[in-house]
C-alpha atoms as a PDB file:
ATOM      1  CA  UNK A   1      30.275  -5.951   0.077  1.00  0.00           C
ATOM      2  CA  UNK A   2      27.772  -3.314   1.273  1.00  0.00           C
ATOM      3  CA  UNK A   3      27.736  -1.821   4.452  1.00  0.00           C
ATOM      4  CA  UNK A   4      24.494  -2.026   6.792  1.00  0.00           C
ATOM      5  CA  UNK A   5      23.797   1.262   8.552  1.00  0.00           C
ATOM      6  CA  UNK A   6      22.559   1.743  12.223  1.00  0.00           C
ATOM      7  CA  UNK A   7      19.163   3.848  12.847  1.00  0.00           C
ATOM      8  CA  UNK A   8      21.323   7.053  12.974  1.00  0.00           C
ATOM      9  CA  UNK A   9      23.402   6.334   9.825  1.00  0.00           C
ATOM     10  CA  UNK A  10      20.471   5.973   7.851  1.00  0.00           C
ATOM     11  CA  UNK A  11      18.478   9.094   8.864  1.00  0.00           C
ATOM     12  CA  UNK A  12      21.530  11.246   7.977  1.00  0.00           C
ATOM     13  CA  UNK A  13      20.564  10.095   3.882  1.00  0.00           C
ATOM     14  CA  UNK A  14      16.704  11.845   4.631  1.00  0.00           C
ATOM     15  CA  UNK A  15      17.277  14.038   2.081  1.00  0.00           C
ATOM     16  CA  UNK A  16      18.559  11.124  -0.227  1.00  0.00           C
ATOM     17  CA  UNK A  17      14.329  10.341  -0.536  1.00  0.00           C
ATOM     18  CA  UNK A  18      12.824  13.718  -0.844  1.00  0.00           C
ATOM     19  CA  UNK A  19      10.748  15.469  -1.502  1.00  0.00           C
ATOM     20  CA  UNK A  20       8.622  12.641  -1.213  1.00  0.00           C
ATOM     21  CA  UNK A  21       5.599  12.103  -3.873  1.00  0.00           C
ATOM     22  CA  UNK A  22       2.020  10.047  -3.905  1.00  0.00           C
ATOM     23  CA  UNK A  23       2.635   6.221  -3.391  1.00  0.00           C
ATOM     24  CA  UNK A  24       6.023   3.918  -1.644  1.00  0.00           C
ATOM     25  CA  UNK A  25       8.155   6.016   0.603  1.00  0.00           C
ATOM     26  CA  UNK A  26      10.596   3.168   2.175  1.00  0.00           C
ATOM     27  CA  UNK A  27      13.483   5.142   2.607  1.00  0.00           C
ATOM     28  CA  UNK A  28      11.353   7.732   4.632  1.00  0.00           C
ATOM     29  CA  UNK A  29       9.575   5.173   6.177  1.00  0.00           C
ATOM     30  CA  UNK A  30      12.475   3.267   7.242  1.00  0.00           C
ATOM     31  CA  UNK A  31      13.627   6.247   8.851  1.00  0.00           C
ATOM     32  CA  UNK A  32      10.416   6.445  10.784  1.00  0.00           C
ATOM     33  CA  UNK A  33       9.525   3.432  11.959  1.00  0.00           C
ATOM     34  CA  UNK A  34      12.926   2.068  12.630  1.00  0.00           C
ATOM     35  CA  UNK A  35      11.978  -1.226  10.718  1.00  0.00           C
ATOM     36  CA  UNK A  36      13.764  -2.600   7.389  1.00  0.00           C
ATOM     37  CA  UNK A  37      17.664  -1.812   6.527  1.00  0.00           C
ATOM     38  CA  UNK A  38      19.551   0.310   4.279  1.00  0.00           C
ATOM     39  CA  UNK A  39      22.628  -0.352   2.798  1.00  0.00           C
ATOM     40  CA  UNK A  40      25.258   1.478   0.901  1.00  0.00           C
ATOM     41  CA  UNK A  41      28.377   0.720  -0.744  1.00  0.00           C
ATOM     42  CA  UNK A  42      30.754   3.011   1.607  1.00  0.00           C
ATOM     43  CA  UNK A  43      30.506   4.823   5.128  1.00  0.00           C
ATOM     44  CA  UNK A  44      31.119   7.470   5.294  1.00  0.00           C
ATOM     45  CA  UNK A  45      30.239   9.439   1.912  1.00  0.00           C
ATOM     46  CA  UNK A  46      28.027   6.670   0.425  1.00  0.00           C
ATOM     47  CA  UNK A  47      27.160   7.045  -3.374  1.00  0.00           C
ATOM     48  CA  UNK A  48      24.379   4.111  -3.381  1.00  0.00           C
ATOM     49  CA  UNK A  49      21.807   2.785  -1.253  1.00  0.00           C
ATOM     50  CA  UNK A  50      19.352  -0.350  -1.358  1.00  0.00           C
ATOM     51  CA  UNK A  51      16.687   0.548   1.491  1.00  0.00           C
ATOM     52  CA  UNK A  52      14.232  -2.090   2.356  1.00  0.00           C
ATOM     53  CA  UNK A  53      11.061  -2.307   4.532  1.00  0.00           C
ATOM     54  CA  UNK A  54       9.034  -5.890   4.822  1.00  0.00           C
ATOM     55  CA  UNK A  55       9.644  -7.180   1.358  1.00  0.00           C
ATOM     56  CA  UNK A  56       9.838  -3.467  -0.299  1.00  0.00           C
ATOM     57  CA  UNK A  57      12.705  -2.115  -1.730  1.00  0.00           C
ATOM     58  CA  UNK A  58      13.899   1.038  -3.139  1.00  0.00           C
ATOM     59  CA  UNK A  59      17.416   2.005  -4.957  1.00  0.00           C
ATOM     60  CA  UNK A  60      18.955   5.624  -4.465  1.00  0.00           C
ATOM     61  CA  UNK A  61      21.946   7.527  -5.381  1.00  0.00           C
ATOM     62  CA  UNK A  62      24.664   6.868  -8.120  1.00  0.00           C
ATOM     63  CA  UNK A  63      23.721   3.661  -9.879  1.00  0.00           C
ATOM     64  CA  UNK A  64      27.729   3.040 -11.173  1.00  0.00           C
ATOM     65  CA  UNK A  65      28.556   2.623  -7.618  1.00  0.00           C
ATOM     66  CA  UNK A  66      25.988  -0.659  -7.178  1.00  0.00           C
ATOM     67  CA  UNK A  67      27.427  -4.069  -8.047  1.00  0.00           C
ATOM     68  CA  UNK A  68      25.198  -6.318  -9.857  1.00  0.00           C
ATOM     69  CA  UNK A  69      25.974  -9.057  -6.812  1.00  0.00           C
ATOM     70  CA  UNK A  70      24.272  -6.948  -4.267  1.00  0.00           C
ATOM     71  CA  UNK A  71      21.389  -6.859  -6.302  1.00  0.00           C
ATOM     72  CA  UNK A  72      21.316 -10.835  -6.203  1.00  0.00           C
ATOM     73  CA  UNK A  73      20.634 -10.811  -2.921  1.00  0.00           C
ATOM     74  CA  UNK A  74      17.096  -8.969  -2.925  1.00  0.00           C
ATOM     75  CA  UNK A  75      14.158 -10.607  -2.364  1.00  0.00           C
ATOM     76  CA  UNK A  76      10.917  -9.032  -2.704  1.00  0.00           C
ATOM     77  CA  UNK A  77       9.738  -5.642  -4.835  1.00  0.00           C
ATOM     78  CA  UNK A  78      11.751  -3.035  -6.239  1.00  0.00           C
ATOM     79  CA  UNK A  79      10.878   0.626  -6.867  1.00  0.00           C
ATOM     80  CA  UNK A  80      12.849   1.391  -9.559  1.00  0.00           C
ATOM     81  CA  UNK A  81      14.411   4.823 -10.623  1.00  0.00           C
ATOM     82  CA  UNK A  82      14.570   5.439 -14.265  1.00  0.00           C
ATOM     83  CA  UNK A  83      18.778   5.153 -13.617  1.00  0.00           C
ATOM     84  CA  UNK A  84      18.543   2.412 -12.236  1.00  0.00           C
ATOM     85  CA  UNK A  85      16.594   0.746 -14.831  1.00  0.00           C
ATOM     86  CA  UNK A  86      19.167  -0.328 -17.525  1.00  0.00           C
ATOM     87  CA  UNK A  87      21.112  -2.158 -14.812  1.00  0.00           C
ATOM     88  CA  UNK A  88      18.052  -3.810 -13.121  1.00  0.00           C
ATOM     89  CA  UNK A  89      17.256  -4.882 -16.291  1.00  0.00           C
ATOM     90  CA  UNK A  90      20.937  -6.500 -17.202  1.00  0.00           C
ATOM     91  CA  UNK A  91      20.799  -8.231 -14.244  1.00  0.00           C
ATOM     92  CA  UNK A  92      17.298  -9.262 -14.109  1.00  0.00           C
ATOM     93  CA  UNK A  93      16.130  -9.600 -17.356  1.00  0.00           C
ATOM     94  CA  UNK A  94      13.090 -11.969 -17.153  1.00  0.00           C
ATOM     95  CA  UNK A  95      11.993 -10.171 -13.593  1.00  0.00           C
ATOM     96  CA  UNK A  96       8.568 -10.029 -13.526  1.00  0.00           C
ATOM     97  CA  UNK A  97       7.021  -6.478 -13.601  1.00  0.00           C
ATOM     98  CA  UNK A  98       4.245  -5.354 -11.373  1.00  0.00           C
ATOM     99  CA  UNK A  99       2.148  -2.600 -12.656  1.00  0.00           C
ATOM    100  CA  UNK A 100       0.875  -0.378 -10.761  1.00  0.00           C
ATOM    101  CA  UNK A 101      -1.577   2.511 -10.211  1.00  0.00           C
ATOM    102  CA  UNK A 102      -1.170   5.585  -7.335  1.00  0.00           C
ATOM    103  CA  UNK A 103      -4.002   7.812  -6.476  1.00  0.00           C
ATOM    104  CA  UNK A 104      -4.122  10.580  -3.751  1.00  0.00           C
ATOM    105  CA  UNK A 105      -6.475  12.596  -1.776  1.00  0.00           C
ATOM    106  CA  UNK A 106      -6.340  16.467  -1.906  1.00  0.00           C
ATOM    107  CA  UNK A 107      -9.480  17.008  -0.711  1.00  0.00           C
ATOM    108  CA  UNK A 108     -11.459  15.857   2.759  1.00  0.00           C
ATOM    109  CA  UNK A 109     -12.538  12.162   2.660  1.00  0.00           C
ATOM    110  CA  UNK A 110     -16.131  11.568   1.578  1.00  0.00           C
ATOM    111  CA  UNK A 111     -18.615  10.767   4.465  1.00  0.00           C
ATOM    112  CA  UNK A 112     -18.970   7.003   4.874  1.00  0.00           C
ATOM    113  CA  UNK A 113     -21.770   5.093   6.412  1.00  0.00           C
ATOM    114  CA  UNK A 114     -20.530   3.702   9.764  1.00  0.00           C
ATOM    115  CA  UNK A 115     -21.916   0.097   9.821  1.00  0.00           C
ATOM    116  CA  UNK A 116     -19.792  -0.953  13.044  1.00  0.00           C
ATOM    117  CA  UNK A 117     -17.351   0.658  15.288  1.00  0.00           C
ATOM    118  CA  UNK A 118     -14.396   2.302  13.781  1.00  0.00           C
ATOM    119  CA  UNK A 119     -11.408   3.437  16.212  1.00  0.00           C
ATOM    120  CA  UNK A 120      -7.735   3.737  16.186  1.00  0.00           C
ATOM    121  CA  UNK A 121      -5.871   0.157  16.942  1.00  0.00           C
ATOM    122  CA  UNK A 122      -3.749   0.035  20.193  1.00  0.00           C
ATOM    123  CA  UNK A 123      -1.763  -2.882  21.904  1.00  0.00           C
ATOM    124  CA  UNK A 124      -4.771  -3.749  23.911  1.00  0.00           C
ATOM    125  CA  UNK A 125      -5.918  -5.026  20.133  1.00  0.00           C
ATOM    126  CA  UNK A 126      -3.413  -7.422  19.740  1.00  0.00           C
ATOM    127  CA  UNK A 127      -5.230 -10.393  20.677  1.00  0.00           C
ATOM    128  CA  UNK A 128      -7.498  -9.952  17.984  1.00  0.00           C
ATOM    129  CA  UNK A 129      -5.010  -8.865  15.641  1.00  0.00           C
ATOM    130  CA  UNK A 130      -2.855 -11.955  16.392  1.00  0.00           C
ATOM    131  CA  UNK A 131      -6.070 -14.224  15.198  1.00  0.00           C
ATOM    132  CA  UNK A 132      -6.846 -12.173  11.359  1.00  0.00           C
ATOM    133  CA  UNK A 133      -6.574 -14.608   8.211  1.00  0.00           C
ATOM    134  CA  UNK A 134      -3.265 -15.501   7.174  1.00  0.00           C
ATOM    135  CA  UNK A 135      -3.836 -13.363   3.844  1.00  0.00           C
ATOM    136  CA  UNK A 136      -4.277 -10.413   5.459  1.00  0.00           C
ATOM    137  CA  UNK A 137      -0.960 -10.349   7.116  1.00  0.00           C
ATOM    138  CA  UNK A 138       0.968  -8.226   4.656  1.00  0.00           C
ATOM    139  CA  UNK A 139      -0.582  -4.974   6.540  1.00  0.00           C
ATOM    140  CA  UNK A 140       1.589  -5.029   9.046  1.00  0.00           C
ATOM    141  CA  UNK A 141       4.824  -6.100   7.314  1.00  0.00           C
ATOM    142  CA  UNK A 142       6.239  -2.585   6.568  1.00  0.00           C
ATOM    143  CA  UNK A 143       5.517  -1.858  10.970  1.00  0.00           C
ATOM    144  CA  UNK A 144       7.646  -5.121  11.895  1.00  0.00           C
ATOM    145  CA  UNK A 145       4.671  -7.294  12.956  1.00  0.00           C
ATOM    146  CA  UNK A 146       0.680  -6.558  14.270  1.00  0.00           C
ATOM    147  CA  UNK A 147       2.208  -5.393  17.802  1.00  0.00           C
ATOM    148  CA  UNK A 148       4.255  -2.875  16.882  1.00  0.00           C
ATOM    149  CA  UNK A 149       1.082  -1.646  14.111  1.00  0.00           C
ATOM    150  CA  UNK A 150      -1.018  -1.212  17.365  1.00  0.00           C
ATOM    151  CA  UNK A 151       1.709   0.680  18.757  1.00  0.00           C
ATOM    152  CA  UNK A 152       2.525   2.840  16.083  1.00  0.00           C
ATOM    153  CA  UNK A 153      -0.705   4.999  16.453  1.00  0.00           C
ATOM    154  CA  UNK A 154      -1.226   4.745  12.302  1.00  0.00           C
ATOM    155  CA  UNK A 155      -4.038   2.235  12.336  1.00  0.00           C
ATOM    156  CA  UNK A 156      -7.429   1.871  12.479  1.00  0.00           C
ATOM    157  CA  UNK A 157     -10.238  -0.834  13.023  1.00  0.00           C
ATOM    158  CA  UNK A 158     -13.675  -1.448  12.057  1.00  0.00           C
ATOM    159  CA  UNK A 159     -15.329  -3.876  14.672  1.00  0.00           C
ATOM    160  CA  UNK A 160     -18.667  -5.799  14.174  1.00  0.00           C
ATOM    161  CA  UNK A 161     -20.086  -7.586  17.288  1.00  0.00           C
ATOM    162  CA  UNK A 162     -16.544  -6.877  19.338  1.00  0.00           C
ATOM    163  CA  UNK A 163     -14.919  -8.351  15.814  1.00  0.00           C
ATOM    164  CA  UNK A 164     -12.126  -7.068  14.237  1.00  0.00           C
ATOM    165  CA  UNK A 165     -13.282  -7.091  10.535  1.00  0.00           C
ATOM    166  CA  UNK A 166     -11.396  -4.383   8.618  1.00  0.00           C
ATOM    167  CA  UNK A 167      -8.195  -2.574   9.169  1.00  0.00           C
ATOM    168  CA  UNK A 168      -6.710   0.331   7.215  1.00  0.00           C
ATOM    169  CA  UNK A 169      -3.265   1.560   8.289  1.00  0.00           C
ATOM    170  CA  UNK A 170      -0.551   3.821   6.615  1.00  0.00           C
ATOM    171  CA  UNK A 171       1.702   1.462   5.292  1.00  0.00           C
ATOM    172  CA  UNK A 172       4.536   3.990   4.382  1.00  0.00           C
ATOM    173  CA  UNK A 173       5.067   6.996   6.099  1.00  0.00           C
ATOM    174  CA  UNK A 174       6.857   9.740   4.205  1.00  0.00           C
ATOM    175  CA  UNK A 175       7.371  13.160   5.169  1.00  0.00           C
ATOM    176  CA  UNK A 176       4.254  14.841   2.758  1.00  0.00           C
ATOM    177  CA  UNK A 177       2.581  11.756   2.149  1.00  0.00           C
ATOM    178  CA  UNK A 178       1.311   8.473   4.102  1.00  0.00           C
ATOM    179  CA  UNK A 179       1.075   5.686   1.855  1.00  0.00           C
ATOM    180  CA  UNK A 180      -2.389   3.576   2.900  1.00  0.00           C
ATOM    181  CA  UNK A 181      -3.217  -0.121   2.772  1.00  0.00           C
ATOM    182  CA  UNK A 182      -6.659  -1.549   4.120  1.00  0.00           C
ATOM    183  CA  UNK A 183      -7.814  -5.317   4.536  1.00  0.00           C
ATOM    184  CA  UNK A 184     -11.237  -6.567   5.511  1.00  0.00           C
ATOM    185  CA  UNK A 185     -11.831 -10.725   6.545  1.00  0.00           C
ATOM    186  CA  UNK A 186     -13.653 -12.663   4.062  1.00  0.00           C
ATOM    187  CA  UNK A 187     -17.166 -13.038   5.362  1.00  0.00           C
ATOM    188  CA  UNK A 188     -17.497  -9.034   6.223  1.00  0.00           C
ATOM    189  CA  UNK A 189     -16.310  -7.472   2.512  1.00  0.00           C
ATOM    190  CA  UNK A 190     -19.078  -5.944   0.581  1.00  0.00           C
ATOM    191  CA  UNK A 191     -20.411  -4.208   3.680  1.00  0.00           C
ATOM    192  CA  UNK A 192     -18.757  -0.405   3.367  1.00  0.00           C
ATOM    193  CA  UNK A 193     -15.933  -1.457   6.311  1.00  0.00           C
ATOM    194  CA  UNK A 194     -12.915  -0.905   4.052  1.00  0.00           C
ATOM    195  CA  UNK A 195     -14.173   2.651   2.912  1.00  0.00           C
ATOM    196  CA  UNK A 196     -15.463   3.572   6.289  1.00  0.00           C
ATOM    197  CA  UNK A 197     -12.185   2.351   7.830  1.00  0.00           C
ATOM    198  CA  UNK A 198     -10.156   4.347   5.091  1.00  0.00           C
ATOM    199  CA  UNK A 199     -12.480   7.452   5.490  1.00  0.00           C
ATOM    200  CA  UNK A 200     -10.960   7.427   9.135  1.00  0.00           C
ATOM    201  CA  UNK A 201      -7.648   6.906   8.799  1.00  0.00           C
ATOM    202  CA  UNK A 202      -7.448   9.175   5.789  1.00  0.00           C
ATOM    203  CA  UNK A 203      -9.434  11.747   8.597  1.00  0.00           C
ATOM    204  CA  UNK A 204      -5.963  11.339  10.945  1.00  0.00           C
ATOM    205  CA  UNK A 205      -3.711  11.788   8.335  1.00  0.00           C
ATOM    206  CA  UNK A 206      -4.649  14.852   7.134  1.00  0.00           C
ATOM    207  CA  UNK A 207      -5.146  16.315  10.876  1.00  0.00           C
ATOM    208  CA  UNK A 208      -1.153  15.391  10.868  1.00  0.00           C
ATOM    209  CA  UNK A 209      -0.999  17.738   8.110  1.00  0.00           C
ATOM    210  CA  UNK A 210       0.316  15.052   5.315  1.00  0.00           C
ATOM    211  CA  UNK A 211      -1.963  14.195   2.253  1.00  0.00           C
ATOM    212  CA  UNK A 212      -3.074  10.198   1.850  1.00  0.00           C
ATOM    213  CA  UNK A 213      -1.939   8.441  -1.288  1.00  0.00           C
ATOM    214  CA  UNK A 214      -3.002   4.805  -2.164  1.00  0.00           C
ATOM    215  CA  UNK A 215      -1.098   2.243  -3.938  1.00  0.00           C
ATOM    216  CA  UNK A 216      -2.564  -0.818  -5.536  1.00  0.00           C
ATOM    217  CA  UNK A 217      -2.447  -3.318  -8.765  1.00  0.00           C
ATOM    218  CA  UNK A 218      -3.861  -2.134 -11.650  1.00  0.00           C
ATOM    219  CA  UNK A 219      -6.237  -5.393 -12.662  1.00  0.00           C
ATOM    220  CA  UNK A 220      -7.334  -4.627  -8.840  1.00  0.00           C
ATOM    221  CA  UNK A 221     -10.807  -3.329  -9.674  1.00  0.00           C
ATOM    222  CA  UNK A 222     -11.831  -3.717  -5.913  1.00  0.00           C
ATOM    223  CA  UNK A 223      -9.692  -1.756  -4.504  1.00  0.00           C
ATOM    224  CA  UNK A 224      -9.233   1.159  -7.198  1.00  0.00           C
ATOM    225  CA  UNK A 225     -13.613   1.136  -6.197  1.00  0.00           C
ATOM    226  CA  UNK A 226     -12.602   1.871  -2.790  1.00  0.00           C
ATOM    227  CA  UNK A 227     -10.466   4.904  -2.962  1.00  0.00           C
ATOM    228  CA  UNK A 228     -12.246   6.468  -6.010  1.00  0.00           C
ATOM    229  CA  UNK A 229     -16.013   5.774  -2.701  1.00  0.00           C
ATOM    230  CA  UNK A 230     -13.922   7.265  -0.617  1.00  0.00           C
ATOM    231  CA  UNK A 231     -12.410  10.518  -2.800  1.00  0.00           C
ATOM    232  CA  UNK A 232      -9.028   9.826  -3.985  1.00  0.00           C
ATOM    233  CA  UNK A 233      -8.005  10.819  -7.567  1.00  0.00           C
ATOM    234  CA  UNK A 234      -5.490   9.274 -10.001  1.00  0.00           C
ATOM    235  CA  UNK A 235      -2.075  10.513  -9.935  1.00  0.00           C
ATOM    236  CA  UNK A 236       0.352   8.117 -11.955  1.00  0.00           C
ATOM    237  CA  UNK A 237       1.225   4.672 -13.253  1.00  0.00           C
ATOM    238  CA  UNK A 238       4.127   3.063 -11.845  1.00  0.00           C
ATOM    239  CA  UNK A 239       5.496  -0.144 -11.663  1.00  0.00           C
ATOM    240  CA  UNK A 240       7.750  -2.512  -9.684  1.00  0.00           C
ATOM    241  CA  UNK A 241      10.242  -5.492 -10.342  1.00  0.00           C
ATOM    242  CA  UNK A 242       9.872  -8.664  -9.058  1.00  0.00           C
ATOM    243  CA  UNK A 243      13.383  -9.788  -7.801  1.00  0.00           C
ATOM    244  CA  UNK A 244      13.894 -12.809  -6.831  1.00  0.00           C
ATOM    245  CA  UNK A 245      10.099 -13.944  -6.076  1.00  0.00           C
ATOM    246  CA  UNK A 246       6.977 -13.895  -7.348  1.00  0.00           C
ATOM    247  CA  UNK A 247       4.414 -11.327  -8.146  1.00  0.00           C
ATOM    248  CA  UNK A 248       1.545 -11.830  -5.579  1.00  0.00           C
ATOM    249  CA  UNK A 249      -1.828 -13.911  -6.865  1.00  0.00           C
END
């Protein structure tokens, strides 16, 4: 049986997940935010982790030390290191596979037209953020929930008529790179919110000093538009396995 770490066990691994590259930091993350779990096989002087954040997961360490039955019990998607592969792929071996594509952003965001009002989130937001589609959700899943988004300083809005309408947020935070996810309601997509809501947020992340990556599905055409408006560049293919659920629609 793995053991569950508190917040201070787990930020003693940071080094376990760097340096840190374009695209899913959980581990780092984790450590950040304070939301998701890691687990390892021993305390002290762990040789395996399984670190989680919303329904993302990522393996680290010695991969002889991780028992096929703690895989069993993830349920969501896996960032896979190539070690880890042949044994993912034992235990799994019809998992679906998510492909993937990673870009980042070296240089400054390109300008954006600013079609409504675009402003960090805070918890005086939550109202509105407690009311977005049901399909937009999954932005706040790696922060715990929409409140503690607001309250994490990494988001931002784009607001037409005193409507919340598009949000872009760092969905990972690592220690070089923030991760970014963005979401815009039905009826206002096709209007320049998304890119002028990234343009933004990438804006903040780079006054932190990190460098923006974006993550997203490779048959998404929509979104690959969006970062390659707003600047970002291709960096890699990647991929993630589908454990024990299904690969989104």
């Amino acid at each position: 049986m793995m053991v569950i770490l508190d917040a201070d066990q787990t930020a003693t691994l940071r080094e376990w997940f760097l340096p840190d590259r374009p695209g899913p930091a959980i581990g780092l993350h984790l450590i950040h935010s304070g939301h998701g779990q890691c687990r390892v096989d021993h305390w002290p002087e762990p040789r395996v982790a399984i670190v989680n954040t919303g329904m993302n997961y990522s393996l680290a360490g010695d991969p002889a030390y991780l028992e096929p039955a703690a895989l069993q019990e993830i349920i969501g998607f896996v960032e896979v290191p190539l070690a880890f592969q042949p044994l993912i792929e034992a235990t799994f071996p019809k998992a679906a596979i998510w492909e993937r594509i990673i870009y980042q952003l070296t240089e400054s965001p390109r300008p954006q037209p600013r079609t409504a009002a675009i402003r960090p989130l805070t918890s005086d937001d939550l109202p509105q953020l407690q009311t977005i589609s049901a399909d937009l959700a999954w932005i706040s899943t790696t922060w715990g929930n929409v409140e503690k988004m607001a309250q994490s300083g990494y988001a931002w809005g784009a607001f037409v008529n005193g409507r919340l309408a598009s949000i872009a947020n760092t969905f990972f935070v690592g220690a070089t790179y923030e991760d970014i996810g963005v979401v815009t309601e039905a009826e206002y997509r096709g209007q320049g919110l998304s890119a002028a809501c990234v343009q933004a947020l990438c804006t903040d992340i780079q006054q932190r000093g990190r460098t923006p990556s974006w993550t997203t599905s490779l048959d998404n055409i929509a979104s690959q538009r969006v970062a390659e408006k707003v600047g970002f560049t291709f960096e890699r293919y990647d991929r993630l396995y589908a454990l024990n659920t299904q690969l989104p629609s």
